[in-house]
C-alpha atoms as a PDB file:
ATOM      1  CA  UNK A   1     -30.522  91.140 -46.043  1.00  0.00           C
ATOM      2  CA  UNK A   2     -33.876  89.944 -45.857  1.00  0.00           C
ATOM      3  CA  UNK A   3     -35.003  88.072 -42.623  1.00  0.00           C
ATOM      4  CA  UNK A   4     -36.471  85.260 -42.659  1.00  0.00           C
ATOM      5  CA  UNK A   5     -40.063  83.904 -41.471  1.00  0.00           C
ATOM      6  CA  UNK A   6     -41.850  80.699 -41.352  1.00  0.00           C
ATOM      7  CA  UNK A   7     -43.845  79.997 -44.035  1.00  0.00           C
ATOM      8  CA  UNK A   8     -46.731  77.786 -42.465  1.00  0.00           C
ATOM      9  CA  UNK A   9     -47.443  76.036 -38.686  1.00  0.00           C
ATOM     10  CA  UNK A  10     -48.002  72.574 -39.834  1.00  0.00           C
ATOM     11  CA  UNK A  11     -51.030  70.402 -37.823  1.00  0.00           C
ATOM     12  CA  UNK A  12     -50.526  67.950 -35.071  1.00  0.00           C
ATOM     13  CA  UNK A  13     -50.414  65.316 -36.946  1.00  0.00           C
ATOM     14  CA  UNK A  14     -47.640  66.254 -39.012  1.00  0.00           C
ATOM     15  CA  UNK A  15     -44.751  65.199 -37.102  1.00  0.00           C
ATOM     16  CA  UNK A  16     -41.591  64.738 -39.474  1.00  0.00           C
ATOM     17  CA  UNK A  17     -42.324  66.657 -43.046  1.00  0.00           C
ATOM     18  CA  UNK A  18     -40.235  65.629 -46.482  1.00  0.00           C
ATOM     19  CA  UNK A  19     -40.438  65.650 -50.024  1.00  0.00           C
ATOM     20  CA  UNK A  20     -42.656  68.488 -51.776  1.00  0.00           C
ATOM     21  CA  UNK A  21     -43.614  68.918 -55.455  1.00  0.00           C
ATOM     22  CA  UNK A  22     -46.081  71.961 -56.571  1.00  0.00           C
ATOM     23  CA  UNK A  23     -49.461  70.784 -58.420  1.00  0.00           C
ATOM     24  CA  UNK A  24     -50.533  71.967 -61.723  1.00  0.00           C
ATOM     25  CA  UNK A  25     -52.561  74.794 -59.585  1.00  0.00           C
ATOM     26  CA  UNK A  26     -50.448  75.851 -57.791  1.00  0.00           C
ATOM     27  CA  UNK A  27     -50.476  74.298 -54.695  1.00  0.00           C
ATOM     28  CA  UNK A  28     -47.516  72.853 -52.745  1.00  0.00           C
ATOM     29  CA  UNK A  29     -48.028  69.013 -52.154  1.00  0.00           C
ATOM     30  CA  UNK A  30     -45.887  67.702 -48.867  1.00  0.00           C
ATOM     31  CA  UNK A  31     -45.335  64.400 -47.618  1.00  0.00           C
ATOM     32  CA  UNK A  32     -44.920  63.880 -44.210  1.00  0.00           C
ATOM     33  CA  UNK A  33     -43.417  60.241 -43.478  1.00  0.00           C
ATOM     34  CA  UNK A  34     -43.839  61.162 -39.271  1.00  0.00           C
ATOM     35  CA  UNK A  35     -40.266  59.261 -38.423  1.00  0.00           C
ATOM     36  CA  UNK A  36     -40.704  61.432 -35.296  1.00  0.00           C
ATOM     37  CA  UNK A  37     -43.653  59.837 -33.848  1.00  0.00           C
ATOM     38  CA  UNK A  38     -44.679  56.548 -35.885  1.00  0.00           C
ATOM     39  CA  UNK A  39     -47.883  56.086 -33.922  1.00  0.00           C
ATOM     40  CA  UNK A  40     -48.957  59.072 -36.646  1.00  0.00           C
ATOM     41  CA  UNK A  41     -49.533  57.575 -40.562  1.00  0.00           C
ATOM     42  CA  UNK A  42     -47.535  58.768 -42.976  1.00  0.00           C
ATOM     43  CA  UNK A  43     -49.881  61.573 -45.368  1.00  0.00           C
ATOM     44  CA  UNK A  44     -49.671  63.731 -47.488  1.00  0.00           C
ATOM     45  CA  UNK A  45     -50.955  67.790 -47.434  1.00  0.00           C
ATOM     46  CA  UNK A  46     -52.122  70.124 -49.839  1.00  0.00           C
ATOM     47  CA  UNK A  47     -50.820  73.689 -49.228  1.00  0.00           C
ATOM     48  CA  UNK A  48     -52.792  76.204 -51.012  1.00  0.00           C
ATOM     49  CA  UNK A  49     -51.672  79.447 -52.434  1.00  0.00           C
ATOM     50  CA  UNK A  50     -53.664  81.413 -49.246  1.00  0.00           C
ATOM     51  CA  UNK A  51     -51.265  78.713 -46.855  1.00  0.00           C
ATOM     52  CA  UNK A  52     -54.760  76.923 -46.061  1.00  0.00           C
ATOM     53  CA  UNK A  53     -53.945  73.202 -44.894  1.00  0.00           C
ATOM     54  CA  UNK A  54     -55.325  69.988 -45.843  1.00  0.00           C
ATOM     55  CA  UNK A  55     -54.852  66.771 -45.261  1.00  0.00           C
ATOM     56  CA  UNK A  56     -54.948  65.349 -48.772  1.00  0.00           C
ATOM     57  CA  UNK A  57     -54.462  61.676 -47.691  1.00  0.00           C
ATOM     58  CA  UNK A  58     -52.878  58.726 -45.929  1.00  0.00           C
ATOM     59  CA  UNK A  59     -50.127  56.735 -47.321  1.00  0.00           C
ATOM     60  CA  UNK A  60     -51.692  53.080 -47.337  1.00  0.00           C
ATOM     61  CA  UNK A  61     -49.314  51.054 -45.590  1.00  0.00           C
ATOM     62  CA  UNK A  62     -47.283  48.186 -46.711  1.00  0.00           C
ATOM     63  CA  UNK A  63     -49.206  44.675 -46.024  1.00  0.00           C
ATOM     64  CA  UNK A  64     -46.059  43.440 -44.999  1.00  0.00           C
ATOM     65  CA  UNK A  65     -44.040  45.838 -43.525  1.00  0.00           C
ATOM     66  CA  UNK A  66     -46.754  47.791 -41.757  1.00  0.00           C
ATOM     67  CA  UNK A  67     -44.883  50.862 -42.878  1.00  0.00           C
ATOM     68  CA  UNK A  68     -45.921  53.966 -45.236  1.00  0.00           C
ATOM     69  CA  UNK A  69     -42.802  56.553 -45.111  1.00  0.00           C
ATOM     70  CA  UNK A  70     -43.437  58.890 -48.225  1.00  0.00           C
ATOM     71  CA  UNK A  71     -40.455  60.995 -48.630  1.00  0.00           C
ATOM     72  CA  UNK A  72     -39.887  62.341 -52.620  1.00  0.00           C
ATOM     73  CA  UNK A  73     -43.173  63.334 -54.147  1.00  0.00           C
ATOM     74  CA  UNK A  74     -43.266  64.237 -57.900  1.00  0.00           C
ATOM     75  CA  UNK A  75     -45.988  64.405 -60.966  1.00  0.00           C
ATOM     76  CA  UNK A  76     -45.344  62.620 -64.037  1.00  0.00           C
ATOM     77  CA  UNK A  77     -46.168  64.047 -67.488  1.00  0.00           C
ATOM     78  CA  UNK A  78     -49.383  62.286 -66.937  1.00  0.00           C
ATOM     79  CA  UNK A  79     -50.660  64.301 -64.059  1.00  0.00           C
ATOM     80  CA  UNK A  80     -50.027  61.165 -61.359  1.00  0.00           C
ATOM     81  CA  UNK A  81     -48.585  61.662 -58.170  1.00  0.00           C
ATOM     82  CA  UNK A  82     -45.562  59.261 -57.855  1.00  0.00           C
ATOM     83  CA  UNK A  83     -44.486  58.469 -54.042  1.00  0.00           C
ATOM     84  CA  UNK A  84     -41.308  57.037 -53.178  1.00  0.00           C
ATOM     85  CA  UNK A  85     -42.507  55.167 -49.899  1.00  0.00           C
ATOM     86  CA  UNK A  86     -38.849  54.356 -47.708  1.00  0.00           C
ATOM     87  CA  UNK A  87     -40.222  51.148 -46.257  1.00  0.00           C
ATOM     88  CA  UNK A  88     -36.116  51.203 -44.262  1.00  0.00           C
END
């Protein structure tokens, strides 16, 4: 049985990672609402094949709500990203 390792240390100001979808190159695209610590905005990271780290953006919040929670990431057919933002 093969053991198991972590596959990246995410940055400080990831503090509650989600939904992930892979890019047409490759990469691994991760939103991070932060639930655990809301003073952080929610982002999203681009994971590269080499397991370099980048914050690809913030989530722009809500003008009412105050709130951007990205959770399930996906592309379309048309090569958008599509957030589903849990404004709760």
């Amino acid at each position: 049985m093969k053991k198991s390792t972590l596959f990246a240390k995410l940055p400080d100001y990831v503090a509650t990672p989600d939904g992930m979808t892979i890019d047409k190159d490759g990469n691994l695209i991760l939103a991070c609402p932060n639930y655990g610590d809301q003073s952080m905005p929610g982002c999203i990271l681009k994971i590269d094949k080499n397991k370099n780290i980048e914050k690809w953006f913030d989530v722009q919040v809500h003008e009412e709500t105050g709130l951007a929670s990205p959770m399930g990431i996906a592309f379309g057919l048309d090569g958008d990203l599509y957030i589903c933002d849990n404004q709760g």
